[in-house]
Protein backbone atom coordinates (compact mmCIF):
# COMPACT_ATOMS: atom_id res chain seq x y z
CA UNK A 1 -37.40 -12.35 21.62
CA UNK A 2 -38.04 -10.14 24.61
CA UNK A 3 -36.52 -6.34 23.18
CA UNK A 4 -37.92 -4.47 26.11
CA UNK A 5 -35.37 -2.08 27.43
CA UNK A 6 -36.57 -2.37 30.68
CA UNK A 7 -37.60 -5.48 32.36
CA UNK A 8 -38.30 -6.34 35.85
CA UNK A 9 -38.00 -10.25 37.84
CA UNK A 10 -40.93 -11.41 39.46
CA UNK A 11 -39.33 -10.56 42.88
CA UNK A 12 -39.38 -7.20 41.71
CA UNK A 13 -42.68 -7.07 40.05
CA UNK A 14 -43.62 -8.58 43.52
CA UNK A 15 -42.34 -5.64 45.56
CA UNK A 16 -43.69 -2.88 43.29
CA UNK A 17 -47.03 -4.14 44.04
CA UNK A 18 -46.37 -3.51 47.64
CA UNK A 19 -45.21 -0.33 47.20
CA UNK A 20 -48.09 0.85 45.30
CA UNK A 21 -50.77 -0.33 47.97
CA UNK A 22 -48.58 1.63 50.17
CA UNK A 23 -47.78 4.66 48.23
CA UNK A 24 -50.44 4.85 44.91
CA UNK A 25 -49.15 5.46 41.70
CA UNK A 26 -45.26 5.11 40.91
CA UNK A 27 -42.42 5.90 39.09
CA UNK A 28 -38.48 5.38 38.66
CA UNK A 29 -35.15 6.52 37.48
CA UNK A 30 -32.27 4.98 36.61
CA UNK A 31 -29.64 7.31 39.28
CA UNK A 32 -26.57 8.10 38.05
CA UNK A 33 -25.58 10.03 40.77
CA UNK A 34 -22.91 10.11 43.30
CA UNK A 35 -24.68 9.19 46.25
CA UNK A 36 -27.10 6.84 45.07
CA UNK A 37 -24.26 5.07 42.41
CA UNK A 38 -26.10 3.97 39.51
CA UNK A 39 -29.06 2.70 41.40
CA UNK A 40 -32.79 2.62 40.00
CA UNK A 41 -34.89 4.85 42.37
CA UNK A 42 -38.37 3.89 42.93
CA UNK A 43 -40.37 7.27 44.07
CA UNK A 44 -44.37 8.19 43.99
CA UNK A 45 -45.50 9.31 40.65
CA UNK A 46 -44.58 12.92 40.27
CA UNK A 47 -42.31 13.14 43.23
CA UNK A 48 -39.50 13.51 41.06
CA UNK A 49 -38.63 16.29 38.39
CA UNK A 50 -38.55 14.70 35.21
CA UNK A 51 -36.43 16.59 33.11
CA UNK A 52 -35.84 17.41 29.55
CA UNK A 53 -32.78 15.31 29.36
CA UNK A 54 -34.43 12.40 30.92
CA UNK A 55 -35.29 9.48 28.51
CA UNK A 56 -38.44 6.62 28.81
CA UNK A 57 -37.15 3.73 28.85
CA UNK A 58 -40.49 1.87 29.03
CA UNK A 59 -42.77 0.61 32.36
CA UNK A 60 -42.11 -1.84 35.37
CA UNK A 61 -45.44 -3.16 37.13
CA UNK A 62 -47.46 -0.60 34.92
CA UNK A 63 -44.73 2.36 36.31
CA UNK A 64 -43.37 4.50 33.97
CA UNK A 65 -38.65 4.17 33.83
CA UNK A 66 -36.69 6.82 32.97
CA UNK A 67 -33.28 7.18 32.87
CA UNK A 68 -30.45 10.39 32.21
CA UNK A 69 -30.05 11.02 28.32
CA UNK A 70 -26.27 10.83 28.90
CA UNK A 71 -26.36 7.27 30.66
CA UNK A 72 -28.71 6.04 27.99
CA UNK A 73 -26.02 6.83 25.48
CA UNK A 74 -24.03 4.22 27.52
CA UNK A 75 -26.36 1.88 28.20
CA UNK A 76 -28.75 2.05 25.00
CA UNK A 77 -27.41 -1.62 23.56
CA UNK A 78 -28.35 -3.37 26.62
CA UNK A 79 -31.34 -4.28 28.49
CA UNK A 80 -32.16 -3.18 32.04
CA UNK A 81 -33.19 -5.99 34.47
CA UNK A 82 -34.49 -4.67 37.36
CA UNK A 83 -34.24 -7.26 40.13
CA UNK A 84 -34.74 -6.59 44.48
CA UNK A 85 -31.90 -7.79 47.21
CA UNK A 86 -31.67 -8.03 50.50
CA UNK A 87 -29.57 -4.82 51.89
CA UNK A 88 -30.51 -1.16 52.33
CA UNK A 89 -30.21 1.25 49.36
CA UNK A 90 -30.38 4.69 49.33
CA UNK A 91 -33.06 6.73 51.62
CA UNK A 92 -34.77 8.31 48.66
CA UNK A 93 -36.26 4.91 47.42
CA UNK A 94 -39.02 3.68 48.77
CA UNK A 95 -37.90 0.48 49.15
CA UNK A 96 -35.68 1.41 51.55
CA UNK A 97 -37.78 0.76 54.93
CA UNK A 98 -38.67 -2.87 53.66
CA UNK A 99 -34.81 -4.02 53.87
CA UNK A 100 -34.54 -4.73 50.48
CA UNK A 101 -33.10 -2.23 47.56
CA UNK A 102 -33.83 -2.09 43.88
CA UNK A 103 -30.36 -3.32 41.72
CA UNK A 104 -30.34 -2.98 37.81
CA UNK A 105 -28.52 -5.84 35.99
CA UNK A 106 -28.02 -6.04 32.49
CA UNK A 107 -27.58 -7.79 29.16
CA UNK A 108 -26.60 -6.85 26.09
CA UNK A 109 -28.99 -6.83 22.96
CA UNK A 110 -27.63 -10.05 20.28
CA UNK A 111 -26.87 -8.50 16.85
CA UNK A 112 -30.53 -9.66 15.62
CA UNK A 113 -32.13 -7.95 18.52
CA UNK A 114 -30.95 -4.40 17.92
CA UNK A 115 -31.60 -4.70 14.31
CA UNK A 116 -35.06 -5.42 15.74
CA UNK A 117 -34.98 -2.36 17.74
CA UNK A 118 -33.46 -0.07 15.81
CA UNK A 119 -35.86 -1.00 12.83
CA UNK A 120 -38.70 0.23 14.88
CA UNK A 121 -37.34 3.40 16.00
């Protein structure tokens, strides 16, 4: 039983390796933003203002996730799968110039699963 709130594919995994040989250290957030949709945003560590209402969600490829407080509240019962597809996302990402984009799919937790999790929080 994988209760990780954050997951990545292989394909994913795969491209945050690149990414880091290119650019060091990374991190991302979940956008919920107009422009961007509700796309995760891959960004080198510390390039982007963290901020008190941001949440951890847990680590991709050794990179720490975060996501807004008030989109966790939506999405807190499911987990995030982060997974790479052909297309270009937004310009912020870094993943931008490869033709490829980060997308975030999801599941929800089964019943046992969040007991799970909530039990440890």
């Amino acid at each position: 039983m994988d209760t990780r709130k954050v997951i990545a594919t292989d394909q994913a995994l795969a491209l945050i390796e690149k990414l880091k040989a290119e650019h060091g250290q990374l991190m991302f957030h979940q956008s919920g933003g107009c422009c961007d949709g509700s796309a995760p945003m891959c960004y080198p560590a510390g390039e982007f203002q963290i901020g008190q209402q941001d949440v951890l969600l847990g680590e991709i490829g050794g990179c720490p996730f975060y996501i807004g407080a008030g989109q966790y509240e939506y999405w807190k019962h499911t987990q995030l799968i982060i997974d790479v597809v052909p297309g270009r996302g937004s310009g912020f990402s870094l993943e931008g110039p490869h033709g490829v984009r980060f997308l975030t799919r999801s599941r929800c937790f089964t019943d046992e699963e969040w007991k799970a999790i909530s039990a440890n929080h």
